[in-house]
N, C-alpha and C. Protein backbone atom coordinates (compact mmCIF):
# COMPACT_ATOMS: atom_id res chain seq x y z
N UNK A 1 -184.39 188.02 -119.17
CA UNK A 1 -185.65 188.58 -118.77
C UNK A 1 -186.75 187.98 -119.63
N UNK A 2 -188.22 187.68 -119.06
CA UNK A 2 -189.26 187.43 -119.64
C UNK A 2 -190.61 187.86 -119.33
N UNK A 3 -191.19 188.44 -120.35
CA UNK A 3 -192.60 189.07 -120.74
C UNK A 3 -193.47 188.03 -121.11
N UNK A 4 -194.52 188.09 -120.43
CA UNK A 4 -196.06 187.73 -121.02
C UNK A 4 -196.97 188.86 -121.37
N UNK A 5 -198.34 188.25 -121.68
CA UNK A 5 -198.91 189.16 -121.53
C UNK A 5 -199.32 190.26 -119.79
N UNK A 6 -199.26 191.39 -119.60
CA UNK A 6 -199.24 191.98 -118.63
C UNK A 6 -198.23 191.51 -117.82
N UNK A 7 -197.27 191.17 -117.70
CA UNK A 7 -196.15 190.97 -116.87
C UNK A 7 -194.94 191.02 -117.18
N UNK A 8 -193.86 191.48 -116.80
CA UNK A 8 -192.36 191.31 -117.21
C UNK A 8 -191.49 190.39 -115.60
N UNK A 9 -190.65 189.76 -116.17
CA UNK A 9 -189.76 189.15 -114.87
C UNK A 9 -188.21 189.68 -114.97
N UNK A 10 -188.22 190.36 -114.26
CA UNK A 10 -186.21 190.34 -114.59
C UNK A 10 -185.59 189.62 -113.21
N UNK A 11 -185.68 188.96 -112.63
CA UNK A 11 -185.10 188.04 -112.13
C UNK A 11 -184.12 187.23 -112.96
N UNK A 12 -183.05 187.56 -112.88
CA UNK A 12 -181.73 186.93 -113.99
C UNK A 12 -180.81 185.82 -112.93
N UNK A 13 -180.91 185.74 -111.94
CA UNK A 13 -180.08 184.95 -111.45
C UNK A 13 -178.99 185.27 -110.59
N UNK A 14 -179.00 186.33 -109.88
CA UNK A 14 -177.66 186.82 -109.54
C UNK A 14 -176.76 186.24 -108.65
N UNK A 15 -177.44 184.86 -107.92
CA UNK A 15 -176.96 184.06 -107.60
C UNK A 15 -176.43 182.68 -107.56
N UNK A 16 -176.73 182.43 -109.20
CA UNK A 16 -176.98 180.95 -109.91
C UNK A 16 -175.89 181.28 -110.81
N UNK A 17 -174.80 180.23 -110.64
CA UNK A 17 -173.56 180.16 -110.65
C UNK A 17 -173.57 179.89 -112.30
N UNK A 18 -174.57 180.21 -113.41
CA UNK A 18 -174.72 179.61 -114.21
C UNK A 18 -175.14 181.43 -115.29
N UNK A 19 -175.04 182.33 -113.97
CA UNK A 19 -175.77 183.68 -114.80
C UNK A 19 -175.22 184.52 -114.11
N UNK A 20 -175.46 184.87 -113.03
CA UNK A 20 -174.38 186.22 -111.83
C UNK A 20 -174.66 187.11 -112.38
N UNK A 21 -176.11 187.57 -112.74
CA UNK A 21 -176.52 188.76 -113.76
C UNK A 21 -177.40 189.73 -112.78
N UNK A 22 -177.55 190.59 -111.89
CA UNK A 22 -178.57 191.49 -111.07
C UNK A 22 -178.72 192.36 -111.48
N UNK A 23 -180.08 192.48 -112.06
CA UNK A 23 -180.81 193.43 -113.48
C UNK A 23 -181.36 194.31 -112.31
N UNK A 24 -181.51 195.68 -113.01
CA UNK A 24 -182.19 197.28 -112.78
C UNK A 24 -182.52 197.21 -114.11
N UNK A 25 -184.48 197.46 -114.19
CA UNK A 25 -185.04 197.93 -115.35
C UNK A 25 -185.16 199.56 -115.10
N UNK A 26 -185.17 200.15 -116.09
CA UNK A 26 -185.39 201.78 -116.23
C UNK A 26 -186.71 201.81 -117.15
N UNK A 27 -188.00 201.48 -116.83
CA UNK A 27 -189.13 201.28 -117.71
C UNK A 27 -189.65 202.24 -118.64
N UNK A 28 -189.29 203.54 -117.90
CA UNK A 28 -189.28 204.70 -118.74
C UNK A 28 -188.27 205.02 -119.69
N UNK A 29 -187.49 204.44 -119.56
CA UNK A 29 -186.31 205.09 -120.92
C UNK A 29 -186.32 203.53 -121.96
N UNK A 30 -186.81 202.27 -121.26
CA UNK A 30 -186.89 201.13 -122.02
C UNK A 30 -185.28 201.16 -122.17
N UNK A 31 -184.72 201.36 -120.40
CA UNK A 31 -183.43 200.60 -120.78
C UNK A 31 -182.96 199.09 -119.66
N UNK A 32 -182.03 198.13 -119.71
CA UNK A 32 -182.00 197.29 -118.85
C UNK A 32 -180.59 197.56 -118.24
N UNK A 33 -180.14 197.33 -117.13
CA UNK A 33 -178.91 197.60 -116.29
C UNK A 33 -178.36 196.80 -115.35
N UNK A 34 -177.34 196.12 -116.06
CA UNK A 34 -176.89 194.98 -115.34
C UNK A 34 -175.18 194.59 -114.72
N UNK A 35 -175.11 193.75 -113.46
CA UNK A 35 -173.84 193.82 -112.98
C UNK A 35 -173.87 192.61 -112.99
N UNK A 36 -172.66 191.92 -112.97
CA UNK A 36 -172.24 190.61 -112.46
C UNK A 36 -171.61 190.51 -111.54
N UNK A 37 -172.22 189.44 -110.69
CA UNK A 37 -171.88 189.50 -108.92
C UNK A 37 -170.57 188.56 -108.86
N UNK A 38 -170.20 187.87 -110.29
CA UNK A 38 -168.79 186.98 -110.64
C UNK A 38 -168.16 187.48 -110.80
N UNK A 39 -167.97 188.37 -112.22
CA UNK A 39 -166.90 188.60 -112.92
C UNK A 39 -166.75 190.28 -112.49
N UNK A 40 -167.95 190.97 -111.93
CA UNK A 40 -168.03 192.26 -111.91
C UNK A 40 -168.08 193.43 -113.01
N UNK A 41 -168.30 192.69 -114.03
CA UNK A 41 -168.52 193.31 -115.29
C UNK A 41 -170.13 193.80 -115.24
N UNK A 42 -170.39 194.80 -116.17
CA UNK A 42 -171.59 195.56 -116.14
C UNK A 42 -171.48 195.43 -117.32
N UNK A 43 -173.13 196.14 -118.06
CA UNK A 43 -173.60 196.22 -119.20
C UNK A 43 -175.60 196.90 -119.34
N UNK A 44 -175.14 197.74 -120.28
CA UNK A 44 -176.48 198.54 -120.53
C UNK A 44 -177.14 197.89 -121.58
N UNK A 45 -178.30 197.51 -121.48
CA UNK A 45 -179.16 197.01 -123.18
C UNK A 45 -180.23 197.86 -122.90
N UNK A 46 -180.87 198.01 -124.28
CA UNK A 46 -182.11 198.00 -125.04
C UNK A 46 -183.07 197.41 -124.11
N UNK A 47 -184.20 197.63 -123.76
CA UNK A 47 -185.11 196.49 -122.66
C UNK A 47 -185.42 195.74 -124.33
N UNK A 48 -185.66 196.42 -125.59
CA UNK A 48 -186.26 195.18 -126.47
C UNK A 48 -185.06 193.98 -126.88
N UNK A 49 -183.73 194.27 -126.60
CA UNK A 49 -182.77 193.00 -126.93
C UNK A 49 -182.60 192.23 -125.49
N UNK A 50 -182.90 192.91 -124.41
CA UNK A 50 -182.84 191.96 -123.36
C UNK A 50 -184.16 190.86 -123.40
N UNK A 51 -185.09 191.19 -123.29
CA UNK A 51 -186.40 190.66 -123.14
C UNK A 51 -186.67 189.34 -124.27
N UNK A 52 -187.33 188.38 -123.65
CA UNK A 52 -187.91 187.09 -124.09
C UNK A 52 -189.89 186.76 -123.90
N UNK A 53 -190.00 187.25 -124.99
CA UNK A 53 -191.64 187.07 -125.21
C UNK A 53 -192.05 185.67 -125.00
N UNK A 54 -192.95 185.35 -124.19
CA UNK A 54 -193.72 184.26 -123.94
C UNK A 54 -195.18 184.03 -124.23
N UNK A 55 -195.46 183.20 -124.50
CA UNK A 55 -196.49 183.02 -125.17
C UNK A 55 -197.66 181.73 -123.84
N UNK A 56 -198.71 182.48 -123.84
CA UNK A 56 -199.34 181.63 -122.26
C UNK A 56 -199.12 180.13 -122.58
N UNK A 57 -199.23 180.21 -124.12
CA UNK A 57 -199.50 178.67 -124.32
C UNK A 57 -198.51 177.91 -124.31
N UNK A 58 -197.08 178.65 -124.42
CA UNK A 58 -195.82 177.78 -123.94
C UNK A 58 -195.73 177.39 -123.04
N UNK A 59 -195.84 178.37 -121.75
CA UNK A 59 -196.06 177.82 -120.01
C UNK A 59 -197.41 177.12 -119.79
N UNK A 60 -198.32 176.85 -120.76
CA UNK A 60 -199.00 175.38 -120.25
C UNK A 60 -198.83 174.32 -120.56
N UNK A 61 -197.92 174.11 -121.83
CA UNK A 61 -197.30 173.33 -122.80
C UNK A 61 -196.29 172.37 -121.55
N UNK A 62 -195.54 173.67 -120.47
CA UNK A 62 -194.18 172.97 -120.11
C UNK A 62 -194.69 172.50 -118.73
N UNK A 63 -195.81 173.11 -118.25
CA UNK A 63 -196.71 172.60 -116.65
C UNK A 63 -196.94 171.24 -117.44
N UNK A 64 -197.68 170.92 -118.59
CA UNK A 64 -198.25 169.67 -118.18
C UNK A 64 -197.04 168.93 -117.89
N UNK A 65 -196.01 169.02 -119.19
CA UNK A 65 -194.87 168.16 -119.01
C UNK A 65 -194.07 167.73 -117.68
N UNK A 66 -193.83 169.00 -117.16
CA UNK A 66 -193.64 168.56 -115.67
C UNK A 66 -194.32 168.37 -114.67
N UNK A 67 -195.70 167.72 -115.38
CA UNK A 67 -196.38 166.69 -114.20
C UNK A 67 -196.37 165.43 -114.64
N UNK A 68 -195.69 165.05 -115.43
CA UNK A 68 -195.70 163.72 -116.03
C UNK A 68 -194.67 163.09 -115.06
């Protein structure tokens, strides 16, 4: 999962053979809830150990690059 400012994404992949992760946030309890559509294993986190802080200036850092 990833946070900017004013935004969170939990889009994990649940179909990218590389993650098989389909997240439920619980925003009020600040918990994350997840199944795997592979292995069928589940798992509860923390929303603060799931989550990846972004910084705006990283995602303009990686646009320019991939217009090169």
């Amino acid at each position: 999962m990833a946070r900017g400012r004013g935004w969170l994404d939990i889009d994990t992949g649940a179909y990218h053979p590389k993650s098989g992760w389909l997240t439920a946030l619980d925003y009020t309890n600040q918990q994350v809830y997840q199944f795997n559509v592979f292995n069928r294993r589940s798992r509860m986190l923390p929303l603060a150990e799931a989550v990846v802080d972004i910084e705006p200036t990283q995602i303009a850092k990686r646009r320019h690059l991939l217009q090169l």
